[in-house]
Protein backbone atom coordinates (compact mmCIF):
# COMPACT_ATOMS: atom_id res chain seq x y z
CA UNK A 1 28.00 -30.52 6.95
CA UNK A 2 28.32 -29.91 10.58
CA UNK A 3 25.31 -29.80 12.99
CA UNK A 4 26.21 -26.23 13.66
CA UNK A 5 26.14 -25.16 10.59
CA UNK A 6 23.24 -27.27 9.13
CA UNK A 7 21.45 -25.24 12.01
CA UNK A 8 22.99 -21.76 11.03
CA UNK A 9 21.64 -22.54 7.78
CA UNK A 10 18.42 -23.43 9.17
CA UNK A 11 17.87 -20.12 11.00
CA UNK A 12 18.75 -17.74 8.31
CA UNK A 13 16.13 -19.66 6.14
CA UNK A 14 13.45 -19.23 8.86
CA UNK A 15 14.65 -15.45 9.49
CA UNK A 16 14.39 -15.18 5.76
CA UNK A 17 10.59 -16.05 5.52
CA UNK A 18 9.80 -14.87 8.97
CA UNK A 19 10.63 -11.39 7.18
CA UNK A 20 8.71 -12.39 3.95
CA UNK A 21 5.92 -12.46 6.16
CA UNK A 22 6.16 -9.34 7.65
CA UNK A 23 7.01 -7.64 4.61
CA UNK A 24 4.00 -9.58 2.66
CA UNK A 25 1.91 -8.15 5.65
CA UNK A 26 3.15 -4.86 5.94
CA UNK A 27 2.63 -3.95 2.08
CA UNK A 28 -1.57 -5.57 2.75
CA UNK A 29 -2.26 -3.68 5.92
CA UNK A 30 -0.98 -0.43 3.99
CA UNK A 31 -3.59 -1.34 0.68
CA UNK A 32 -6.35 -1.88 3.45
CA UNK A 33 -5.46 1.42 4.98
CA UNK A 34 -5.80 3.26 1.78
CA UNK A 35 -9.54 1.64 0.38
CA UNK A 36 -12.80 3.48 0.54
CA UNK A 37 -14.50 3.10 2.78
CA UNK A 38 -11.62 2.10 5.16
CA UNK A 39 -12.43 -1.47 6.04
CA UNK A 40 -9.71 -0.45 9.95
CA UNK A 41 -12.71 -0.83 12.58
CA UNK A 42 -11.92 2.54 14.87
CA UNK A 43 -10.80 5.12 12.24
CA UNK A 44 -11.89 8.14 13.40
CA UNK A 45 -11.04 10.37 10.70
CA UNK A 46 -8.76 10.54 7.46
CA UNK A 47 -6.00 12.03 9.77
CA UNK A 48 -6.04 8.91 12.10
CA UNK A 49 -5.52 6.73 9.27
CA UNK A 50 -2.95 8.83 7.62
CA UNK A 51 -1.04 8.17 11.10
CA UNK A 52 -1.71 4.60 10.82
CA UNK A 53 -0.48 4.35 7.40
CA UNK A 54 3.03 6.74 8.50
CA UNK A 55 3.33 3.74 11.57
CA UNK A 56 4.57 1.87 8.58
CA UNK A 57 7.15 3.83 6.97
CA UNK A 58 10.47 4.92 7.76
CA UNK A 59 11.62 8.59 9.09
CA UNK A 60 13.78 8.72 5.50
CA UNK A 61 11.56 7.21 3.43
CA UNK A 62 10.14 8.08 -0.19
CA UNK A 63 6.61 7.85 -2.20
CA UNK A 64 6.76 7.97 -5.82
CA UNK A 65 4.92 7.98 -8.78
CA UNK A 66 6.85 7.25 -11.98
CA UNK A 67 6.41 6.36 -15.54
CA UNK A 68 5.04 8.52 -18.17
CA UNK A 69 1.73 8.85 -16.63
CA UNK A 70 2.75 8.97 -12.61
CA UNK A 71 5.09 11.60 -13.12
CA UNK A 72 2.96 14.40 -13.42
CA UNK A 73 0.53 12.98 -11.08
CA UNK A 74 2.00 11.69 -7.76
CA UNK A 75 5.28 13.22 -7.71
CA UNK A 76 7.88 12.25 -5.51
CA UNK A 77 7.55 12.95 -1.51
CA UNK A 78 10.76 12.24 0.61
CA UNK A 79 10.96 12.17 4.07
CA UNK A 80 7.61 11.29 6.65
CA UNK A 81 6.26 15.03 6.77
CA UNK A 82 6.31 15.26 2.82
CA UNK A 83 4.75 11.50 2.96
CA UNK A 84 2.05 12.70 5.76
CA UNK A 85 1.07 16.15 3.17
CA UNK A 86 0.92 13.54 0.22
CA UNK A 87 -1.45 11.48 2.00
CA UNK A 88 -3.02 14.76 3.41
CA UNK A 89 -3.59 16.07 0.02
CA UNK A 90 -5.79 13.19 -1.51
CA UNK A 91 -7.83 12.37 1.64
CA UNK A 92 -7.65 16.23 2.73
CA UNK A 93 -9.91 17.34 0.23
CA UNK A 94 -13.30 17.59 -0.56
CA UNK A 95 -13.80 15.82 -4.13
CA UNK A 96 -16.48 16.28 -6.56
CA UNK A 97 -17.24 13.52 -7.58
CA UNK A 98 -17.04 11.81 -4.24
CA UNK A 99 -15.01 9.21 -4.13
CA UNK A 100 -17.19 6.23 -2.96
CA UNK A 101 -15.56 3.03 -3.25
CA UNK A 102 -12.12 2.02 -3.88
CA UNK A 103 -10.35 -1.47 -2.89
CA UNK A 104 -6.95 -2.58 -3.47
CA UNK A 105 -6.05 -6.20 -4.79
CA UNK A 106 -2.39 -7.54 -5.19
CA UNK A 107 -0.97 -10.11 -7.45
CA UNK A 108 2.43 -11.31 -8.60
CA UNK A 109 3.88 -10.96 -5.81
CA UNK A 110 8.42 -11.35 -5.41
CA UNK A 111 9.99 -10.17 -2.19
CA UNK A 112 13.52 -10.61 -1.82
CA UNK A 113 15.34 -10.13 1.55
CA UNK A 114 18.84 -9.50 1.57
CA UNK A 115 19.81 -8.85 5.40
CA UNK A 116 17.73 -6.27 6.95
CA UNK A 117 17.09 -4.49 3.59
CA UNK A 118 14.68 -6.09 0.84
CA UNK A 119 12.16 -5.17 -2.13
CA UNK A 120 9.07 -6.30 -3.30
CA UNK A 121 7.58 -6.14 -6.48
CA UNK A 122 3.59 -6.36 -6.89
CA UNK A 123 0.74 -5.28 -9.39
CA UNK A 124 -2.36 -4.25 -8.13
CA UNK A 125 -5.55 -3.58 -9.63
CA UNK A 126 -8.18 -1.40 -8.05
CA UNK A 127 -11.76 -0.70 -9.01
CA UNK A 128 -12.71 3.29 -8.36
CA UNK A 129 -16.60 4.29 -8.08
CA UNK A 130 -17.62 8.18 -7.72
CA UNK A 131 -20.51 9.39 -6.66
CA UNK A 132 -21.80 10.95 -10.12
CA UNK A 133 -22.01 7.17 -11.47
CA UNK A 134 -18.58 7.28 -13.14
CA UNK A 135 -15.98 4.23 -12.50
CA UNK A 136 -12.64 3.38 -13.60
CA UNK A 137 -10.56 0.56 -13.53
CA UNK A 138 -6.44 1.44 -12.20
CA UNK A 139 -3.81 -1.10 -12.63
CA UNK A 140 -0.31 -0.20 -11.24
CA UNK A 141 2.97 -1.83 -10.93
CA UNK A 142 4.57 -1.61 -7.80
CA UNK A 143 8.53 -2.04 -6.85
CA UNK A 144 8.82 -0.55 -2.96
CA UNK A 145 11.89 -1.17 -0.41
CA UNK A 146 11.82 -2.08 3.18
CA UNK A 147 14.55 -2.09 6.00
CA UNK A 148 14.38 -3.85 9.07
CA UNK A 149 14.73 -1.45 12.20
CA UNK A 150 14.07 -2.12 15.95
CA UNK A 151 10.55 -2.25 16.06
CA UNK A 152 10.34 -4.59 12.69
CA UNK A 153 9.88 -3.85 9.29
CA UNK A 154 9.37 -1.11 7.25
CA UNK A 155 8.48 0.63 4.21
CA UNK A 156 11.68 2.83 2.73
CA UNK A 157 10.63 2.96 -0.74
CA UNK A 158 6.53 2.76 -2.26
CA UNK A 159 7.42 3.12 -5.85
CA UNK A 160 4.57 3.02 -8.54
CA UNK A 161 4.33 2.78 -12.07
CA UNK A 162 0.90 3.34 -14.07
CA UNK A 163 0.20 -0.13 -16.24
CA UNK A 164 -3.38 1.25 -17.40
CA UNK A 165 -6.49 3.24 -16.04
CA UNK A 166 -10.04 2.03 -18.13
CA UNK A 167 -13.26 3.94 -17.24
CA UNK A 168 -16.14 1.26 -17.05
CA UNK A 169 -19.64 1.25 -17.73
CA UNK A 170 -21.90 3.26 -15.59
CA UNK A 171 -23.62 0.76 -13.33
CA UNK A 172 -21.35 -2.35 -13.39
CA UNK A 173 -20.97 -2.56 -9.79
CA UNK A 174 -23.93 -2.53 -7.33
CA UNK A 175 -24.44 -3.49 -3.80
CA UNK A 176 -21.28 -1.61 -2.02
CA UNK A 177 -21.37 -0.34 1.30
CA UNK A 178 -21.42 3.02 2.61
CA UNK A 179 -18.82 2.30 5.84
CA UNK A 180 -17.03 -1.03 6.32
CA UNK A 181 -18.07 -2.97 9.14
CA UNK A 182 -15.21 -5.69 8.26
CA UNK A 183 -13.28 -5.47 11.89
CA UNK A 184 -16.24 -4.13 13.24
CA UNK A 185 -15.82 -6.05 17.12
């Protein structure tokens, strides 16, 4: 093997987990974006973080829900504005119960980068607390797309896929906070 192309070889291994990284990133900061309370020190208002959240998806991209359960309740959204009104619609509303708590934990994680295009597959759990003492537990399978454009990496693709939802026991978590003072300077 040449020196050349031992270093050729090299560099498309670094660019390779260089864009792991980002991508591994990239999929976090948009879970931290979307728990209650938002942990993003500075978030004025649901509609700032709904343009945080957009900064990481592409003008073409698509949100889905799929799967015998998602179908019917996320739908598909293509394109940023039908992402934004997606995002719009869950955070625009008023809810009763009051959504109080929710955070966002991923696990078996596989990214594979082929060029400037690659996927990811993830599960996540996330615990959900309301305000009238009710609590449920959501478990999702994730398989979302990403495409490397001038400004780095992005999200083309969030694709979920309902594994299970299980109400808990009233009172099983205690001690959460009101506002998240996480990044709080």
């Amino acid at each position: 093997m040449t020196l050349e192309k031992t270093v050729a070889d090299l560099a498309t291994r670094v660019e390779t987990l260089e864009a792991e990284a980002e991508i591994r990133r990239i999929q976090a900061r948009y879970m931290f974006l979307c728990d209650t309370p938002c942990p993003e020190f500075g978030v004025r208002d649901d509609e700032h973080r709904i343009e945080l959240i957009m900064d990481l998806y592409t003008h073409d991209a698509v949100w889905e829900g799929v799967g015998e359960y998602y179908d019917n309740q996320f739908g598909r959204a293509e394109g940023a504005d039908a992402i934004r009104a997606h995002f719009r619609n869950f955070w625009g509303q008023k809810r009763d119960p009051e959504l109080l708590l929710n955070a966002h934990y991923l696990t078996s994680e596989q990214i594979r980068v082929a060029g400037d295009e690659a996927t990811g597959l993830w599960i996540h759990m996330q615990p959900w607390l309301f305000s009238d003492g009710t609590s449920l537990l959501r478990s999702s399978r994730l398989n979302n797309a990403f495409r490397k454009e001038d400004h780095g990496w992005r999200i083309t693709r969030t694709r979920t896929e309902n594994v299970f939802v299980a109400p808990l026991n009233a009172g099983w978590a205690s001690d959460y906070p009101s506002a998240s003072v996480l990044m709080k300077p």
